[in-house]
C-alpha atoms as a PDB file:
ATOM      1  CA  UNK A   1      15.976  33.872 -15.167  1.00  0.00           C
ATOM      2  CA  UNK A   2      14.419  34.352 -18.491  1.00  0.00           C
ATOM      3  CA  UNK A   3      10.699  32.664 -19.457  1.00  0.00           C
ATOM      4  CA  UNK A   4      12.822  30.372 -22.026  1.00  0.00           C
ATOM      5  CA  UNK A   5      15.734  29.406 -19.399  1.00  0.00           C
ATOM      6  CA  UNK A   6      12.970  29.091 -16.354  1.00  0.00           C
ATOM      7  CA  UNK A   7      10.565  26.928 -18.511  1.00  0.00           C
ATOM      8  CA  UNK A   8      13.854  24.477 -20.470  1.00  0.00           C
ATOM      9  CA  UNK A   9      15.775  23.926 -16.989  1.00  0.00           C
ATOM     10  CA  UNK A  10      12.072  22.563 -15.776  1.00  0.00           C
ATOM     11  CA  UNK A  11      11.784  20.371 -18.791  1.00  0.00           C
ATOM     12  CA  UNK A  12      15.648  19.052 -18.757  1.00  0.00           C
ATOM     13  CA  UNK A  13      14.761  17.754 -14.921  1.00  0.00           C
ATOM     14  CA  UNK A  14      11.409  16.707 -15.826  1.00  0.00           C
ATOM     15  CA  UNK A  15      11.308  15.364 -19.242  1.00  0.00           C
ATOM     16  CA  UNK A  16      12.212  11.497 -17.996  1.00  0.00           C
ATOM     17  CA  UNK A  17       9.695  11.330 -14.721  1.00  0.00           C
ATOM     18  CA  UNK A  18       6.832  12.684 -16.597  1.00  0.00           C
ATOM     19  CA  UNK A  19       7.383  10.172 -19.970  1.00  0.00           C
ATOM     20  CA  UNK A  20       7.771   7.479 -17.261  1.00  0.00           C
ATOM     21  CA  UNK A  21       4.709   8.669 -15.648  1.00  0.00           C
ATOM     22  CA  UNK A  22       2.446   8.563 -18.765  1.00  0.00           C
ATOM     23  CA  UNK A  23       3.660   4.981 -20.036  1.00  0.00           C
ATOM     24  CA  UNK A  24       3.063   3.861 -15.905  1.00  0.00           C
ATOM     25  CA  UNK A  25      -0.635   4.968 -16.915  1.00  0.00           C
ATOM     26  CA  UNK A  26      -0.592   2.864 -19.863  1.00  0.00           C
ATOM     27  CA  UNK A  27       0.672   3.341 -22.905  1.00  0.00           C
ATOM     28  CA  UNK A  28       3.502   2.923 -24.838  1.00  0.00           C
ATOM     29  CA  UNK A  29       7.350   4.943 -24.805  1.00  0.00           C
ATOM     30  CA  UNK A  30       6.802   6.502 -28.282  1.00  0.00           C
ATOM     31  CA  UNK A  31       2.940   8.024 -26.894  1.00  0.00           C
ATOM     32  CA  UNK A  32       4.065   9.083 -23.542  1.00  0.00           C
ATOM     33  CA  UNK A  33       6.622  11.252 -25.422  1.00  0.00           C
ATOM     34  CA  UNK A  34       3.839  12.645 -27.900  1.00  0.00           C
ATOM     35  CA  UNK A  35       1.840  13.380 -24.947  1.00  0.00           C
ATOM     36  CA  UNK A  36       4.353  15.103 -22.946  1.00  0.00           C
ATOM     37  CA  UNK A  37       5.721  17.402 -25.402  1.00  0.00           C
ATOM     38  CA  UNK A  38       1.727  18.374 -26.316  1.00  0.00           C
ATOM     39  CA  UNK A  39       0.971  18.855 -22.791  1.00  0.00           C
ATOM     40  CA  UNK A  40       4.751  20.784 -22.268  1.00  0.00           C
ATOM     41  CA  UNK A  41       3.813  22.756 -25.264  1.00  0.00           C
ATOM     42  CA  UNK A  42       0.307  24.216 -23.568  1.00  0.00           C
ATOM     43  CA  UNK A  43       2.137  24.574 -20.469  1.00  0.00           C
ATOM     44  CA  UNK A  44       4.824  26.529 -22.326  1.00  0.00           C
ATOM     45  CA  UNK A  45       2.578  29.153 -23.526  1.00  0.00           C
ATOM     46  CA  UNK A  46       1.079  29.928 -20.463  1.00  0.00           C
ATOM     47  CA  UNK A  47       4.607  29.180 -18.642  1.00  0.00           C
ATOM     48  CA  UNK A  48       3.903  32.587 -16.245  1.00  0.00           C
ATOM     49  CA  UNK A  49       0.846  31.051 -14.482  1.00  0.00           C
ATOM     50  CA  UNK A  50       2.536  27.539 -14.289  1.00  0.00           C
ATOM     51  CA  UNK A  51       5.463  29.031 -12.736  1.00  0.00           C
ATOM     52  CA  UNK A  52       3.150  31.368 -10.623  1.00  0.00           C
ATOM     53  CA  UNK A  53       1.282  28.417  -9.823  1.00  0.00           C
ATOM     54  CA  UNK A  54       1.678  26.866  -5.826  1.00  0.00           C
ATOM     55  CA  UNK A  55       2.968  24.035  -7.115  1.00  0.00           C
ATOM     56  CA  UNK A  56       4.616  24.091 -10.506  1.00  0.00           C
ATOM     57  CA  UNK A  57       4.302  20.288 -10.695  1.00  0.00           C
ATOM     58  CA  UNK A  58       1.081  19.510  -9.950  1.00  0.00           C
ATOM     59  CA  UNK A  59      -0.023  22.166 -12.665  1.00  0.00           C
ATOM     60  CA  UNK A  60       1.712  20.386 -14.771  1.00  0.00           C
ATOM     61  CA  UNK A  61       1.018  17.083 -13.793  1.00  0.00           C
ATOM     62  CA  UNK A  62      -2.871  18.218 -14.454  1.00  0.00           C
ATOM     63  CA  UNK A  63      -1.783  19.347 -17.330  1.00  0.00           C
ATOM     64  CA  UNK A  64      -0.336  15.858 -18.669  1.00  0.00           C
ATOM     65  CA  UNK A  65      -3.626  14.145 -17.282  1.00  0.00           C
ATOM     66  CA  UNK A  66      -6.060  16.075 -19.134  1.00  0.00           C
ATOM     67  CA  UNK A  67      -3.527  15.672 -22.482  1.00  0.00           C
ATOM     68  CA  UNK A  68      -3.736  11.763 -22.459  1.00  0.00           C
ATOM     69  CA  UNK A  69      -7.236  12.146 -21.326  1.00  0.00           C
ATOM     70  CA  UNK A  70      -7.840  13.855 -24.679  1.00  0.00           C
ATOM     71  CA  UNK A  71      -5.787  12.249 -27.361  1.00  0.00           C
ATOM     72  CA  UNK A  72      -7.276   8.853 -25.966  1.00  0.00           C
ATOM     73  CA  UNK A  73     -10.670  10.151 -26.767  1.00  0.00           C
ATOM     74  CA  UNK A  74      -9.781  10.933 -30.340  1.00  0.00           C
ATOM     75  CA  UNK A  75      -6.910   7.776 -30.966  1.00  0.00           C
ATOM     76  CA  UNK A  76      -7.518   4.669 -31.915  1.00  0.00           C
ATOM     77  CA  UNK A  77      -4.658   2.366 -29.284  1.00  0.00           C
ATOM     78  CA  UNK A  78      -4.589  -0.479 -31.412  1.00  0.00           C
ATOM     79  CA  UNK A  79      -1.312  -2.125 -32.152  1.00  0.00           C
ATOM     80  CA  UNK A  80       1.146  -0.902 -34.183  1.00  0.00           C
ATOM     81  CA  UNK A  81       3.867  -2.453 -36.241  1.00  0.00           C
ATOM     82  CA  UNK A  82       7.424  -1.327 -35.807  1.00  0.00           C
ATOM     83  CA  UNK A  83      10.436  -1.923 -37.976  1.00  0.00           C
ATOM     84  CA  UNK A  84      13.009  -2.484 -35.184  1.00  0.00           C
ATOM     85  CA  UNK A  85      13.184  -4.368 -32.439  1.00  0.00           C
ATOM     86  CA  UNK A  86      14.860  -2.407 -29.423  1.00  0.00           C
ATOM     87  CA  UNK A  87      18.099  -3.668 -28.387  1.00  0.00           C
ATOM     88  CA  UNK A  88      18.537  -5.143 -24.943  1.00  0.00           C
ATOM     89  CA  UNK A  89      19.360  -3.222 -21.739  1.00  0.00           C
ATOM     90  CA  UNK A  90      23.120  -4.590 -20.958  1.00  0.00           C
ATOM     91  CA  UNK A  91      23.010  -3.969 -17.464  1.00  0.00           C
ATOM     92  CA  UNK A  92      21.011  -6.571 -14.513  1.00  0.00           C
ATOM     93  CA  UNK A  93      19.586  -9.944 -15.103  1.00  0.00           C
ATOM     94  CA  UNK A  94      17.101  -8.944 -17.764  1.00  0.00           C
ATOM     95  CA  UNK A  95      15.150 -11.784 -17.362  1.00  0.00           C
ATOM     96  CA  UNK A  96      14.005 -10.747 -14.164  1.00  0.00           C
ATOM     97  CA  UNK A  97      13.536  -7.274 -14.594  1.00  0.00           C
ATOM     98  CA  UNK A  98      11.349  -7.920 -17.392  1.00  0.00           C
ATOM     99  CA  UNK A  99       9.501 -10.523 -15.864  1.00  0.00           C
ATOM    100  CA  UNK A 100       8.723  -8.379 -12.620  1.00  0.00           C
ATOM    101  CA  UNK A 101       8.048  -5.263 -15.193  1.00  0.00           C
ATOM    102  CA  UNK A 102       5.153  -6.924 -17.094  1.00  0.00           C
ATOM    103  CA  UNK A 103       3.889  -8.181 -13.841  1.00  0.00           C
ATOM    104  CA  UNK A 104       3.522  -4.706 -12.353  1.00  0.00           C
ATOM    105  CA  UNK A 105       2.133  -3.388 -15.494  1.00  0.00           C
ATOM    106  CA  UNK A 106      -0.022  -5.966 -16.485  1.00  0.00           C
ATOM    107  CA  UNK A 107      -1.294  -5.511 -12.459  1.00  0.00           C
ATOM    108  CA  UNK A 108      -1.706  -1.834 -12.866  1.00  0.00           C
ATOM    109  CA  UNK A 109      -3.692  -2.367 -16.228  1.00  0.00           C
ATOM    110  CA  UNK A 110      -6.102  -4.402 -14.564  1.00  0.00           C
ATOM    111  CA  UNK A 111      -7.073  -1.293 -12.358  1.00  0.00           C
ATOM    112  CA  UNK A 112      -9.358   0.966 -12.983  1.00  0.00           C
ATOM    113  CA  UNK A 113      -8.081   4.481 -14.823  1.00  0.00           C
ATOM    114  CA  UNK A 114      -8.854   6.448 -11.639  1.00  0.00           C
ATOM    115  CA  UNK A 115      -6.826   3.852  -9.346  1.00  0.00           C
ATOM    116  CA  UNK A 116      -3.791   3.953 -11.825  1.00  0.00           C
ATOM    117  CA  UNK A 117      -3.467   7.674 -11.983  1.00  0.00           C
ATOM    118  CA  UNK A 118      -3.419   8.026  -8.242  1.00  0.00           C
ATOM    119  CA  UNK A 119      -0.821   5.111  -7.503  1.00  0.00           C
ATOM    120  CA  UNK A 120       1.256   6.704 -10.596  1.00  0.00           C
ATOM    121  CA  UNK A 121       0.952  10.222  -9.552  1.00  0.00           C
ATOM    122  CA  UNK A 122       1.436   9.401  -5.935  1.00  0.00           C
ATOM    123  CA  UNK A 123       4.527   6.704  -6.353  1.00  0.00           C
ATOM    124  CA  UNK A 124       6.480   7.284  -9.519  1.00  0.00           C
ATOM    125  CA  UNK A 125       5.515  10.812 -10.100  1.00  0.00           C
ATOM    126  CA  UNK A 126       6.295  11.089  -5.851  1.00  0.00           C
ATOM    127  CA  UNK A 127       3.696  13.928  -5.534  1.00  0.00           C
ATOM    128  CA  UNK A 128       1.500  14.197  -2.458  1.00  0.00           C
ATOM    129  CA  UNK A 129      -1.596  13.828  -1.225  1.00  0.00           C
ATOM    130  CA  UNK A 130      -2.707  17.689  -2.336  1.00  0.00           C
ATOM    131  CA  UNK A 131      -0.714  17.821  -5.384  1.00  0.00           C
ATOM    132  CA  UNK A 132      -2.072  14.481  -6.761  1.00  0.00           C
ATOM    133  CA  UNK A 133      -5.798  15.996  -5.807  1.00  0.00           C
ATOM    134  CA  UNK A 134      -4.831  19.549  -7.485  1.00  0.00           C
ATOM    135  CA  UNK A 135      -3.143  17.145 -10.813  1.00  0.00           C
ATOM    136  CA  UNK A 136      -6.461  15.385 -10.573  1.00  0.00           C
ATOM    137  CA  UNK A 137      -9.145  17.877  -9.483  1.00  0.00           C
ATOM    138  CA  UNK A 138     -10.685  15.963  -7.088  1.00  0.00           C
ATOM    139  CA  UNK A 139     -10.812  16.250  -3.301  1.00  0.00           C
ATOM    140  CA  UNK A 140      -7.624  15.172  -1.230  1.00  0.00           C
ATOM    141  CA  UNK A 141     -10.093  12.770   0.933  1.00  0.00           C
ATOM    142  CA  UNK A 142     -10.689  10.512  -2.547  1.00  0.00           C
ATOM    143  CA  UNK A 143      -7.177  10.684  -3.754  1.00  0.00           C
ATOM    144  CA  UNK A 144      -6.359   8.992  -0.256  1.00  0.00           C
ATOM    145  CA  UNK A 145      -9.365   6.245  -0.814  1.00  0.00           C
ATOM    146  CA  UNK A 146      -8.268   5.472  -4.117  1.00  0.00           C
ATOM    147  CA  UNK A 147      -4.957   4.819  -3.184  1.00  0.00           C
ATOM    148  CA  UNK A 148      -6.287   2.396  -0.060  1.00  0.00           C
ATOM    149  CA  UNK A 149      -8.708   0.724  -2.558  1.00  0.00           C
ATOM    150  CA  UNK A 150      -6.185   0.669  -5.704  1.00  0.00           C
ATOM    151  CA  UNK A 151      -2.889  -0.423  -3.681  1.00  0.00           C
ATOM    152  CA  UNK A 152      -5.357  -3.136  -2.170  1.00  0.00           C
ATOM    153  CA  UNK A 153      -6.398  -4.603  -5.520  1.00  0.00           C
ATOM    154  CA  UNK A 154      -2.905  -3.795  -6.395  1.00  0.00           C
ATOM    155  CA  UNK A 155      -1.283  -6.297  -4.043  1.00  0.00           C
ATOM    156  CA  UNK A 156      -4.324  -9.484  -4.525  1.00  0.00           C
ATOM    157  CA  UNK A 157      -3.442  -8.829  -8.404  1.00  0.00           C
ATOM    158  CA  UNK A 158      -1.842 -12.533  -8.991  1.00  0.00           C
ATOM    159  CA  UNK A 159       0.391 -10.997 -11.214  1.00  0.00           C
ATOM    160  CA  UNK A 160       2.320  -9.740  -8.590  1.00  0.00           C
ATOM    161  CA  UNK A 161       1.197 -11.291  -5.131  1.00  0.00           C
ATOM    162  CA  UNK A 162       4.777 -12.910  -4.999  1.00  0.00           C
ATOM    163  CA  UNK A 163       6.607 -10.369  -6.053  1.00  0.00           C
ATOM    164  CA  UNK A 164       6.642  -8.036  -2.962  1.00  0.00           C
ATOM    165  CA  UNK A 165       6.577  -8.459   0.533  1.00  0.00           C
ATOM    166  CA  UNK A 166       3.328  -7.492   2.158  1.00  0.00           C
ATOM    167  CA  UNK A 167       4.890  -5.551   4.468  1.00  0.00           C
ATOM    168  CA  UNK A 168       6.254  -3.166   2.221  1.00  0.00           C
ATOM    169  CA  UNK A 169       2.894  -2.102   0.510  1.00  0.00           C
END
């Protein structure tokens, strides 16, 4: 397979989980996007040591990490005005799903940075333990405490104490 076929057959399977990923991390649809194609973009012109890499994902994972890491240092995330309103999902009672959306993410923006990138990389992003620590660059043992600690605070969060049964976290 050719660089060009490899590296858009890993962005057609990708593209969705990783947007989802950044906006799980905090910010909005239309930022995620920028900050997926920049961080697709490096990984593009290096492509050979991504796809060299142990674990293509976790590369770029890291890679997507350190992006939003960077254009939040030099952004302001204020709000911003927008000239349409987006039209309703038809499908499910979207009452509920909304409600239980803005209580997860309202919970998971009450955590610290480092807790949300771990429960986002480790549950929506379904990495492990090593590729979450390799995305992250910090040692497996902390990934593992910062998911203990940040699914703790996770679950207290008011927002969504009801939501979930405790057996399931």
């Amino acid at each position: 397979m050719t660089k060009d076929a490899d590296y858009s057959a890993y962005v057609s399977a990708r593209w969705h989980v990783l947007v989802r990923a950044v906006v799980l991390l905090g910010v909005s649809r239309a930022e995620a996007e920028d900050v997926v194609q920049s961080a697709l973009e490096r990984c593009y012109r290096s492509w050979r040591s991504v796809s060299d890499a142990t674990d293509p994902d976790a590369y770029v994972y890291r890679v997507v990490v350190n992006t939003l890491m960077t254009s939040r240092k030099r952004r302001w995330w204020g709000e911003r005005p927008t000239a349409a309103v987006p039209e309703p999902d038809p499908t499910g009672d979207l009452a509920d799903r909304a409600a239980v959306s803005t209580s997860v993410l309202s919970a998971l923006a009450r955590l610290s940075p480092e807790h949300r990138e771990v429960l986002v990389l480790r549950f929506f992003a379904d990495l492990s333990e090593r590729q979450t620590s390799e995305a992250l660059d910090i040692p497996a043992g902390t990934v593992k405490s910062r998911v203990s600690r940040a699914l703790a605070q996770f679950a207290a969060d008011p927002a969504v104490a009801g939501l979930f049964d405790h057996e399931e976290m």
